[in-house]
PDB file of N, CA and C in Angstrom:
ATOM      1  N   UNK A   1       0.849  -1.171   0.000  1.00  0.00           N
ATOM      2  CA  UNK A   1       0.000   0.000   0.000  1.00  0.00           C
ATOM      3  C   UNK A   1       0.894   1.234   0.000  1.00  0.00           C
ATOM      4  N   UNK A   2       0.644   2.436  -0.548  1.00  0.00           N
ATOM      5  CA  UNK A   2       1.099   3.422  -0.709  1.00  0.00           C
ATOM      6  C   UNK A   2       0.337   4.611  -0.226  1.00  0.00           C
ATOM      7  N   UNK A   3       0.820   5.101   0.277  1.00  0.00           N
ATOM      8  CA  UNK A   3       0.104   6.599   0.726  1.00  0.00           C
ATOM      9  C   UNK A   3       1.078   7.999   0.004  1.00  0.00           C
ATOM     10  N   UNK A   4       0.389   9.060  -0.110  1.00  0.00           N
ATOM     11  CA  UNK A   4       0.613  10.095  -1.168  1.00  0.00           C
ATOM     12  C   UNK A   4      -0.119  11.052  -0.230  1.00  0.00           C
ATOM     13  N   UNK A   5       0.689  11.778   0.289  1.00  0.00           N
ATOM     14  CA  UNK A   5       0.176  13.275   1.278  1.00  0.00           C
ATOM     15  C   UNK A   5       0.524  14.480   0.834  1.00  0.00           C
ATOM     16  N   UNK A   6      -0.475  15.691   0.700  1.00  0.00           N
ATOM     17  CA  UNK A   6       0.181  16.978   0.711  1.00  0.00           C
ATOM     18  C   UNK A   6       0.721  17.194  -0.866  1.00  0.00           C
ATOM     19  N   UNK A   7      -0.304  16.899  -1.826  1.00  0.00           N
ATOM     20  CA  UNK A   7       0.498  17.140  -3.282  1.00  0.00           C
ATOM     21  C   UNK A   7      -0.283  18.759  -3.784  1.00  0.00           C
ATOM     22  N   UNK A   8       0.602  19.309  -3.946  1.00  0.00           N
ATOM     23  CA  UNK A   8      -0.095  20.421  -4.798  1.00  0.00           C
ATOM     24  C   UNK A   8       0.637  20.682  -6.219  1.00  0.00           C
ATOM     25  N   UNK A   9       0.857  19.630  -6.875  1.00  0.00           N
ATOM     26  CA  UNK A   9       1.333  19.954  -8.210  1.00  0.00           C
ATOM     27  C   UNK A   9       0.897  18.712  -8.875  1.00  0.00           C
ATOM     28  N   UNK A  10       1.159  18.228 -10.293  1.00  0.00           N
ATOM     29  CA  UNK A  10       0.892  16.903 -10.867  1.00  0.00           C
ATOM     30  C   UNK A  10       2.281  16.232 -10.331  1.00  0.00           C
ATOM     31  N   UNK A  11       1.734  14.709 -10.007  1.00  0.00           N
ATOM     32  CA  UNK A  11       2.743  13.690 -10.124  1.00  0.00           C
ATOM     33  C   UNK A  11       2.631  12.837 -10.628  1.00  0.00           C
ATOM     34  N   UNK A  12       3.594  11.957 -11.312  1.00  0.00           N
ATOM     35  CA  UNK A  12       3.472  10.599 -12.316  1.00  0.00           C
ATOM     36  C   UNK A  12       3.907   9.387 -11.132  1.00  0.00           C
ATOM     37  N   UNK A  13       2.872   8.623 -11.251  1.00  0.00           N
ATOM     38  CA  UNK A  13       3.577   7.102 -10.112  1.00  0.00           C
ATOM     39  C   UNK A  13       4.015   6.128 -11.586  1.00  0.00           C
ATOM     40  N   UNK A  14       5.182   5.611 -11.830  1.00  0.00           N
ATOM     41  CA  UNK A  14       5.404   4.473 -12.534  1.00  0.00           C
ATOM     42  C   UNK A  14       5.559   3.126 -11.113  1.00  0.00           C
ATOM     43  N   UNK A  15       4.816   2.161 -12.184  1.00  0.00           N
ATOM     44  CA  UNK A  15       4.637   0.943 -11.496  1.00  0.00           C
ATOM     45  C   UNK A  15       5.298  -0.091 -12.552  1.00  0.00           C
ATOM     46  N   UNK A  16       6.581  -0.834 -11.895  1.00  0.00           N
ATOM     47  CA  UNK A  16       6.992  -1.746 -12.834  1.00  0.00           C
ATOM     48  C   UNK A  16       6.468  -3.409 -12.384  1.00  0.00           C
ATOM     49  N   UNK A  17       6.948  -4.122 -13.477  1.00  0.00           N
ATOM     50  CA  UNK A  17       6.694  -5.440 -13.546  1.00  0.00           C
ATOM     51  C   UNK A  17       5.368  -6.079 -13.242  1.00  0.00           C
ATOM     52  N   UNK A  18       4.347  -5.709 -13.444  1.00  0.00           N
ATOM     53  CA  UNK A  18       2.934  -5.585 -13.502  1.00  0.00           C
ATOM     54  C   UNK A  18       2.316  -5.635 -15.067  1.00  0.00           C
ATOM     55  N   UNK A  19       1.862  -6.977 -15.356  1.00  0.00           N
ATOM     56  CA  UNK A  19       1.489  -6.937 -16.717  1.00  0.00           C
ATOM     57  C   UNK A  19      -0.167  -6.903 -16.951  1.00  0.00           C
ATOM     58  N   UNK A  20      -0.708  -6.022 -17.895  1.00  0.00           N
ATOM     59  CA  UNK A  20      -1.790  -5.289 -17.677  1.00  0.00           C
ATOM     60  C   UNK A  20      -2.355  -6.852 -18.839  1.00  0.00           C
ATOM     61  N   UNK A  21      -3.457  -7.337 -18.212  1.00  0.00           N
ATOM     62  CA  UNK A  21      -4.552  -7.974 -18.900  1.00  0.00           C
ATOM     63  C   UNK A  21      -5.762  -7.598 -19.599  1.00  0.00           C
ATOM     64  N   UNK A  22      -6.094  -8.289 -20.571  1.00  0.00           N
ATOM     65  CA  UNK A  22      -6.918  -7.875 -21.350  1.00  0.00           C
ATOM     66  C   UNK A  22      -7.941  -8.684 -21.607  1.00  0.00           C
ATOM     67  N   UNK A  23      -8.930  -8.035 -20.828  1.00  0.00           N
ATOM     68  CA  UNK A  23     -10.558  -8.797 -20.527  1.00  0.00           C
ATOM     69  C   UNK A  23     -11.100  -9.401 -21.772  1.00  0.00           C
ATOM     70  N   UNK A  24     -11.310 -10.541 -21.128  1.00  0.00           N
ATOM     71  CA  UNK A  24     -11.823 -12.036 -22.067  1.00  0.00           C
ATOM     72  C   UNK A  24     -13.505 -12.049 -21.879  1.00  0.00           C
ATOM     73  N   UNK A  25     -14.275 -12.370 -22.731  1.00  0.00           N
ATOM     74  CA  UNK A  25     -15.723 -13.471 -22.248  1.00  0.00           C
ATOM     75  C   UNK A  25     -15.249 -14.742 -22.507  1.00  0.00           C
ATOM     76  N   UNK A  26     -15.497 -15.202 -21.353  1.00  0.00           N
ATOM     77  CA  UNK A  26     -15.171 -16.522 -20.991  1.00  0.00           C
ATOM     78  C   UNK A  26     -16.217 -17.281 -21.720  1.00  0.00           C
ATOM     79  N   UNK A  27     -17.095 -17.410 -22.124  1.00  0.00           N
ATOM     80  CA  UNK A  27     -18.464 -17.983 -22.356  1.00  0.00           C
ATOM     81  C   UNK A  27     -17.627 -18.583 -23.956  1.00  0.00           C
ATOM     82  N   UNK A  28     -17.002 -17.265 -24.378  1.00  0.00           N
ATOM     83  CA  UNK A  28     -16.285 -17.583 -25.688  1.00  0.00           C
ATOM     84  C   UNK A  28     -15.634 -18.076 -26.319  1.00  0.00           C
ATOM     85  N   UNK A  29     -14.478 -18.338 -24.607  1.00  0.00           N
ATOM     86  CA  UNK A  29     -13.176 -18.982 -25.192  1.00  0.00           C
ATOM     87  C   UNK A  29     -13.495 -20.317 -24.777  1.00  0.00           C
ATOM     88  N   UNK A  30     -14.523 -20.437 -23.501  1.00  0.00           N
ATOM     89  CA  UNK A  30     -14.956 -21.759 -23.105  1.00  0.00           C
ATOM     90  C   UNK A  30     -15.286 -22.998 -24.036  1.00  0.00           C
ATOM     91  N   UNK A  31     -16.463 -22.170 -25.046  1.00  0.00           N
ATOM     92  CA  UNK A  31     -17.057 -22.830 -25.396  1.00  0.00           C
ATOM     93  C   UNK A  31     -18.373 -23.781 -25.215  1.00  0.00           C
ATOM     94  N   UNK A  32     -19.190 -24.582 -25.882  1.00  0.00           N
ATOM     95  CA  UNK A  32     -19.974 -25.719 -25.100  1.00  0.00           C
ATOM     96  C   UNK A  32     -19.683 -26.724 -23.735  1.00  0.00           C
ATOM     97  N   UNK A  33     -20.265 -27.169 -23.237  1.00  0.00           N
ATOM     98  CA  UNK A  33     -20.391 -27.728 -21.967  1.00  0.00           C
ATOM     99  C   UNK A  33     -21.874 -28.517 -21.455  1.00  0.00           C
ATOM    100  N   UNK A  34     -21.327 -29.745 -21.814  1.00  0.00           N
ATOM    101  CA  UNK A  34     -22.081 -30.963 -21.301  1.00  0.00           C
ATOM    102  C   UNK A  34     -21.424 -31.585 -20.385  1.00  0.00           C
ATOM    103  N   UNK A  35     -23.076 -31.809 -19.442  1.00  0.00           N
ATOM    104  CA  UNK A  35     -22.677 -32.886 -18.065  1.00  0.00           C
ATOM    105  C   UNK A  35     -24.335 -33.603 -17.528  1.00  0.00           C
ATOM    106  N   UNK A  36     -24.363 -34.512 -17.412  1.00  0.00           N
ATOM    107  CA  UNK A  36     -25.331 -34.798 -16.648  1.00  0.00           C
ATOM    108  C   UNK A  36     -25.511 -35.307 -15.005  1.00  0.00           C
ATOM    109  N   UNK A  37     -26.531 -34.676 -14.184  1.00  0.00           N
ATOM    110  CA  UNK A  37     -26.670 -35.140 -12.633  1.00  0.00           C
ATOM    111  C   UNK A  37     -28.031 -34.781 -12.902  1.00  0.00           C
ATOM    112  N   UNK A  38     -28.206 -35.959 -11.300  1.00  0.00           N
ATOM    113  CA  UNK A  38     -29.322 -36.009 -10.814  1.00  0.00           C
ATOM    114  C   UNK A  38     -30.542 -36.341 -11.910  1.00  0.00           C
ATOM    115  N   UNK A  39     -29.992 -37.227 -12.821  1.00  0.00           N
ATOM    116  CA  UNK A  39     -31.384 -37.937 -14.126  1.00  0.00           C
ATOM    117  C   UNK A  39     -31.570 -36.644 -14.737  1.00  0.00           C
ATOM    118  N   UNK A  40     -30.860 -35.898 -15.112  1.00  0.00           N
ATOM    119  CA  UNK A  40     -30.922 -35.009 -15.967  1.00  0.00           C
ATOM    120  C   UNK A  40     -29.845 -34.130 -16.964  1.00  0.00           C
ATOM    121  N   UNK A  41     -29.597 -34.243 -18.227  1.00  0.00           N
ATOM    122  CA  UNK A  41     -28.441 -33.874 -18.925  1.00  0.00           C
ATOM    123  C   UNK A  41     -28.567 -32.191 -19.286  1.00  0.00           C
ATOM    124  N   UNK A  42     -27.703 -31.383 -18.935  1.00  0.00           N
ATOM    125  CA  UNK A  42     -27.305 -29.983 -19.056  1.00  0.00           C
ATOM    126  C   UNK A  42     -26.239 -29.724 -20.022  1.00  0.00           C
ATOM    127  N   UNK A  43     -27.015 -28.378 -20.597  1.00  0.00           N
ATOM    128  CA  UNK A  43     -26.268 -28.438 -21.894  1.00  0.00           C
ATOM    129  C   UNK A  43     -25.920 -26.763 -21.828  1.00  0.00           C
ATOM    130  N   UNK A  44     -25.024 -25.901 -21.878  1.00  0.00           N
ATOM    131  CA  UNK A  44     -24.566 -24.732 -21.799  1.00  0.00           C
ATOM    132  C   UNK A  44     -23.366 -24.590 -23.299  1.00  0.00           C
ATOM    133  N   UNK A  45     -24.572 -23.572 -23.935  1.00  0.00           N
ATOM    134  CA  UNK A  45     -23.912 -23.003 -25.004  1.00  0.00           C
ATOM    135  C   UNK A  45     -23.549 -21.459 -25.205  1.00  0.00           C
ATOM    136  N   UNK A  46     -22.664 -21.186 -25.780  1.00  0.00           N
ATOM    137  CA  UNK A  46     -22.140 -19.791 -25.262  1.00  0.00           C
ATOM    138  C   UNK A  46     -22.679 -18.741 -26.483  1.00  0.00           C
ATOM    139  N   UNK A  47     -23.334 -19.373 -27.416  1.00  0.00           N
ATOM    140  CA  UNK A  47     -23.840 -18.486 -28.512  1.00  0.00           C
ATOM    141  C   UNK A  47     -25.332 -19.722 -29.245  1.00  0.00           C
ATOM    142  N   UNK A  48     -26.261 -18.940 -29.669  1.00  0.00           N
ATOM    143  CA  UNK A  48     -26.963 -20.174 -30.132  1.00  0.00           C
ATOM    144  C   UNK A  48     -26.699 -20.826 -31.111  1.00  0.00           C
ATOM    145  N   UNK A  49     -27.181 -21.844 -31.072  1.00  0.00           N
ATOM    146  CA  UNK A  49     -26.798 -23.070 -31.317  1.00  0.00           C
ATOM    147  C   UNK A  49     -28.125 -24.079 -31.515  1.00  0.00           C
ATOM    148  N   UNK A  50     -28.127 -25.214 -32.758  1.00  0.00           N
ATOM    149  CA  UNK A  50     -28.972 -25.932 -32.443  1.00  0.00           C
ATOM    150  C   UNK A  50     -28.526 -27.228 -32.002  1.00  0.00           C
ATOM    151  N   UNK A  51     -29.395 -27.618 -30.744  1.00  0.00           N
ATOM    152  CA  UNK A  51     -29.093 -28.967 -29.957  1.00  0.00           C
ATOM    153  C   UNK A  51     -29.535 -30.172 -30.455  1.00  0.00           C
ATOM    154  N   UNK A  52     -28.635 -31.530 -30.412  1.00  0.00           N
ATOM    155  CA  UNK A  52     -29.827 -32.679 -31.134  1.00  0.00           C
ATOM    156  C   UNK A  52     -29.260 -33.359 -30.242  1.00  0.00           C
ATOM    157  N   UNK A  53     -29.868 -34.121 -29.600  1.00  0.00           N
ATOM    158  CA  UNK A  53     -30.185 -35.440 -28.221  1.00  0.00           C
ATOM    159  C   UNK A  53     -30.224 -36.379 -29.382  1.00  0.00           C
ATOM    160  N   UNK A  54     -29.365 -37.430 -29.403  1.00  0.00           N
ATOM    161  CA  UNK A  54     -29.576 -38.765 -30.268  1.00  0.00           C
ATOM    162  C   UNK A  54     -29.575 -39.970 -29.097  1.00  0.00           C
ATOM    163  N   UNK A  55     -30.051 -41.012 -28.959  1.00  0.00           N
ATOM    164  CA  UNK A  55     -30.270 -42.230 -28.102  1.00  0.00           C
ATOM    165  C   UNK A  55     -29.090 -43.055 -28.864  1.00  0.00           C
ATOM    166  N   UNK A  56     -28.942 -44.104 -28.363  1.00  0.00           N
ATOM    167  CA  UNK A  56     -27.624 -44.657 -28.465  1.00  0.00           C
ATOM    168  C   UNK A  56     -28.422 -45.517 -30.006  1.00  0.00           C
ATOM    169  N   UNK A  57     -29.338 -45.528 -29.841  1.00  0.00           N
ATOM    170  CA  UNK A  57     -29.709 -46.639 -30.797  1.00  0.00           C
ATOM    171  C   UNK A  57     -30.028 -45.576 -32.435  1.00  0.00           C
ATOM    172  N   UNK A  58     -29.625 -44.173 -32.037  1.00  0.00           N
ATOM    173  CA  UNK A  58     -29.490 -43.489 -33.455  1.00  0.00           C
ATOM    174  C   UNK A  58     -30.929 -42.794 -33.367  1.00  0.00           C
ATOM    175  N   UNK A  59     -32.081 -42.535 -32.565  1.00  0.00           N
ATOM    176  CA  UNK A  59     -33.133 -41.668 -32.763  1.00  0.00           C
ATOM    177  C   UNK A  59     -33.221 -40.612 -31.885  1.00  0.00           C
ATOM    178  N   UNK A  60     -33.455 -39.656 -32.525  1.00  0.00           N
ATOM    179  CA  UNK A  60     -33.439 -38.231 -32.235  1.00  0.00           C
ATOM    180  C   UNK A  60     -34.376 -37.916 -31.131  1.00  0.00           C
ATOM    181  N   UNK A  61     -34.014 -37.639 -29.621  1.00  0.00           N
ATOM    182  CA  UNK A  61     -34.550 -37.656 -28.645  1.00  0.00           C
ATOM    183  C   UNK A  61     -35.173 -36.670 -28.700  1.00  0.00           C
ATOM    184  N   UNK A  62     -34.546 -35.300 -28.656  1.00  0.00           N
ATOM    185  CA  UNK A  62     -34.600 -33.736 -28.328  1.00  0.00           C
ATOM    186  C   UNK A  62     -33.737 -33.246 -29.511  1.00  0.00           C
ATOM    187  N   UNK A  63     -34.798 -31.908 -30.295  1.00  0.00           N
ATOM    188  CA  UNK A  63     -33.654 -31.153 -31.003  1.00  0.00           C
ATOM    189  C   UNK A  63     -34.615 -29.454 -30.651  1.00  0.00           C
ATOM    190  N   UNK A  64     -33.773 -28.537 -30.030  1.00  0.00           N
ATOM    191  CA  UNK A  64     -34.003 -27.503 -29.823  1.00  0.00           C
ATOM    192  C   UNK A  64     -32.757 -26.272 -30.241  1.00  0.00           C
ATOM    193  N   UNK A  65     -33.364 -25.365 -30.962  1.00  0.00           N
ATOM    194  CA  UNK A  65     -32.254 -24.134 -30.336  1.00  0.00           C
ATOM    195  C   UNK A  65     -32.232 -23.509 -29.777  1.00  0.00           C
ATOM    196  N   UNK A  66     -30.611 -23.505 -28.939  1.00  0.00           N
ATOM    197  CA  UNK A  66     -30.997 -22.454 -27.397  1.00  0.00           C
ATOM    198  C   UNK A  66     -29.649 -21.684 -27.397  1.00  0.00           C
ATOM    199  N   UNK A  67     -29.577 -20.945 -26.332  1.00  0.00           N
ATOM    200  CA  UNK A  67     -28.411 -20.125 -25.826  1.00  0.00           C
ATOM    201  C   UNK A  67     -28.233 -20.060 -24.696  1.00  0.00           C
ATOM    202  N   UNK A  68     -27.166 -20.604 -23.767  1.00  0.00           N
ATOM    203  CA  UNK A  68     -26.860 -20.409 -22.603  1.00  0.00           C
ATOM    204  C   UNK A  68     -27.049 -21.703 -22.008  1.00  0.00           C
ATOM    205  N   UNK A  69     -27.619 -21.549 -20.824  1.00  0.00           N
ATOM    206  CA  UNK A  69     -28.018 -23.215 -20.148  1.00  0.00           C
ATOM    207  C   UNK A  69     -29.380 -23.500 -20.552  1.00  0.00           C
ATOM    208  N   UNK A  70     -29.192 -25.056 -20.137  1.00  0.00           N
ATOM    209  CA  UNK A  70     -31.024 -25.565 -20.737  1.00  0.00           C
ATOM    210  C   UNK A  70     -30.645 -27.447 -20.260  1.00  0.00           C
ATOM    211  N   UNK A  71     -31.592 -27.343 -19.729  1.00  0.00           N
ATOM    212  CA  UNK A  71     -32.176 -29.216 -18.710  1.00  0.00           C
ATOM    213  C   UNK A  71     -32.463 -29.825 -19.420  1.00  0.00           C
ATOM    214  N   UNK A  72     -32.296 -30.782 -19.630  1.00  0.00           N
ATOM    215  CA  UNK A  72     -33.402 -32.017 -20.275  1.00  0.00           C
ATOM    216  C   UNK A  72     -33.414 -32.985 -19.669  1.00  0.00           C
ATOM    217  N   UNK A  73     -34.656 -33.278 -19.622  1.00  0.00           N
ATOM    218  CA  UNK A  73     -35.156 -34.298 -18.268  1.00  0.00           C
ATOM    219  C   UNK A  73     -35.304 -35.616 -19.343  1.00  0.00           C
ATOM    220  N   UNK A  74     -34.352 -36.761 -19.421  1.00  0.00           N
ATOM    221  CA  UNK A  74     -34.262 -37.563 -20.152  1.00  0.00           C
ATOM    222  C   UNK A  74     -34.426 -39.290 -19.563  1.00  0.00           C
ATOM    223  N   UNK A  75     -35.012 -40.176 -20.100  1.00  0.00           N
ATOM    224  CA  UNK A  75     -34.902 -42.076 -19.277  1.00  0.00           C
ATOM    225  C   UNK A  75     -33.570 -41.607 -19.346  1.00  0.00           C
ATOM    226  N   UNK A  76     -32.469 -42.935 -18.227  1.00  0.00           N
ATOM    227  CA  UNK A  76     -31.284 -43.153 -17.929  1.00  0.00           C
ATOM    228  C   UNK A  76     -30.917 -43.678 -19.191  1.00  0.00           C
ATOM    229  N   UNK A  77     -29.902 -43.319 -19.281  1.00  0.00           N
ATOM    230  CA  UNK A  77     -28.750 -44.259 -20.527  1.00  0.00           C
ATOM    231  C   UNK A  77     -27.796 -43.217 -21.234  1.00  0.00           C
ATOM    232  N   UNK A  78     -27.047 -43.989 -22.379  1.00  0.00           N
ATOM    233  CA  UNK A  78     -26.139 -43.401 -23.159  1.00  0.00           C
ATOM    234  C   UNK A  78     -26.771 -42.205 -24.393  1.00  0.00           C
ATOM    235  N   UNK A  79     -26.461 -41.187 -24.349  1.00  0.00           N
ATOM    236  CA  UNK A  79     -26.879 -39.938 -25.254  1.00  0.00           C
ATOM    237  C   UNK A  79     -25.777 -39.506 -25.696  1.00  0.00           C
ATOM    238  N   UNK A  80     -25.724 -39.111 -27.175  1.00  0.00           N
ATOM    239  CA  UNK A  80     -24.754 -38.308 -28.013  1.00  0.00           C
ATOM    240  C   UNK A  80     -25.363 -37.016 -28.331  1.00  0.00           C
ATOM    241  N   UNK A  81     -24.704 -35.893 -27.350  1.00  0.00           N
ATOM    242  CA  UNK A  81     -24.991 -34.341 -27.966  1.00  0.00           C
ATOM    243  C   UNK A  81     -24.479 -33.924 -29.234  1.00  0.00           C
ATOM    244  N   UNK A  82     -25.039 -33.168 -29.979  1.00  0.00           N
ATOM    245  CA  UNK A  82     -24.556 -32.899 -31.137  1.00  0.00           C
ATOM    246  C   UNK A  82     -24.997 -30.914 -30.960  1.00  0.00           C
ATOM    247  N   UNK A  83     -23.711 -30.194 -30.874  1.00  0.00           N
ATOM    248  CA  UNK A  83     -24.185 -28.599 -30.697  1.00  0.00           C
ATOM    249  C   UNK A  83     -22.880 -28.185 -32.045  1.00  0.00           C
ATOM    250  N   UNK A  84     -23.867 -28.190 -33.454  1.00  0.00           N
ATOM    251  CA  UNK A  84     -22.992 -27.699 -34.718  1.00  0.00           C
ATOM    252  C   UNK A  84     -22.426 -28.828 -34.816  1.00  0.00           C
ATOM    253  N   UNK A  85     -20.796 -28.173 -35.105  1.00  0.00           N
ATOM    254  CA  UNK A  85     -20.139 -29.592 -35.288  1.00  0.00           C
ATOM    255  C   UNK A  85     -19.242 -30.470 -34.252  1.00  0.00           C
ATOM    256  N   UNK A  86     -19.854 -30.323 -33.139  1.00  0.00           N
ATOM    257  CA  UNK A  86     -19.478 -30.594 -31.565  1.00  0.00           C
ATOM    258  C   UNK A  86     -19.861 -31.521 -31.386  1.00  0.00           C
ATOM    259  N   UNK A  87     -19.422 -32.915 -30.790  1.00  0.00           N
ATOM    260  CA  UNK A  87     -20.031 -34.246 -30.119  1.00  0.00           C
ATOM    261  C   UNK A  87     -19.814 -34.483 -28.920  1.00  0.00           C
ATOM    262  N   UNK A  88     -20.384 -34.943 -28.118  1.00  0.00           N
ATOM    263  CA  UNK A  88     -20.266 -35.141 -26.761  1.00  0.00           C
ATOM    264  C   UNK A  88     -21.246 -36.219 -26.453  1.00  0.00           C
ATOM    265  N   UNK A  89     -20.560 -37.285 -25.933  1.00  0.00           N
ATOM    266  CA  UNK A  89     -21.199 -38.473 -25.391  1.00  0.00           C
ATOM    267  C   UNK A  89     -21.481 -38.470 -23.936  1.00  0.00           C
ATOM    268  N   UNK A  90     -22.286 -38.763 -23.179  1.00  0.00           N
ATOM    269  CA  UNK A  90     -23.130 -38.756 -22.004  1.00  0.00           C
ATOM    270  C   UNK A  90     -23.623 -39.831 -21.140  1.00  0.00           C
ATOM    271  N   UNK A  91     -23.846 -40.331 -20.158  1.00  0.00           N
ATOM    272  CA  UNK A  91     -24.245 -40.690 -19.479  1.00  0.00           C
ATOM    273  C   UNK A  91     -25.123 -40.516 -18.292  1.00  0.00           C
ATOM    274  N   UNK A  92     -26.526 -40.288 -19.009  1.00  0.00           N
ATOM    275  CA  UNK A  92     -27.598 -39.670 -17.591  1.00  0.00           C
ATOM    276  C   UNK A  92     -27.845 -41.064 -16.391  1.00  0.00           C
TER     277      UNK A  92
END
């Protein structure tokens, strides 16, 4: 901490070895994000996107487009997300 008393003129503070960062959206660099709990698969996309739920046996469970987070309350088993050209395999 620095304290600065009693200035009546301009002063310059240089501060070394301090490298200045440059604000990210994370949502961006993240990307998609699948997980499933509690009998239910969550799907978080950072721009929209259309979603397709496939069942292991190849039929199209759920297809919605969304942005951001979104539930799907699905029976237990193996699911392949498909967000664009993104795959992600699952286990609710």
């Amino acid at each position: 901490m620095y304290e600065v008393k009693n200035i009546y003129t301009d002063i310059y503070i240089t501060v070394d070895g301090v490298a200045e960062e440059t604000p990210t959206g994370i949502e961006a660099i993240e990307g998609a994000k699948v997980y499933a709990q509690e009998g239910a698969i969550y799907v978080r996309t950072p721009q929209r996107a259309l979603v397709t739920i496939v069942s292991m046996n190849g039929r199209v469970v759920k297809s919605n487009e969304q942005i951001g987070l979104q539930r799907y309350d699905l029976p237990r088993g193996l699911y392949i997300i498909c967000i664009g050209e993104e795959r992600f395999k699952v286990r609710n």
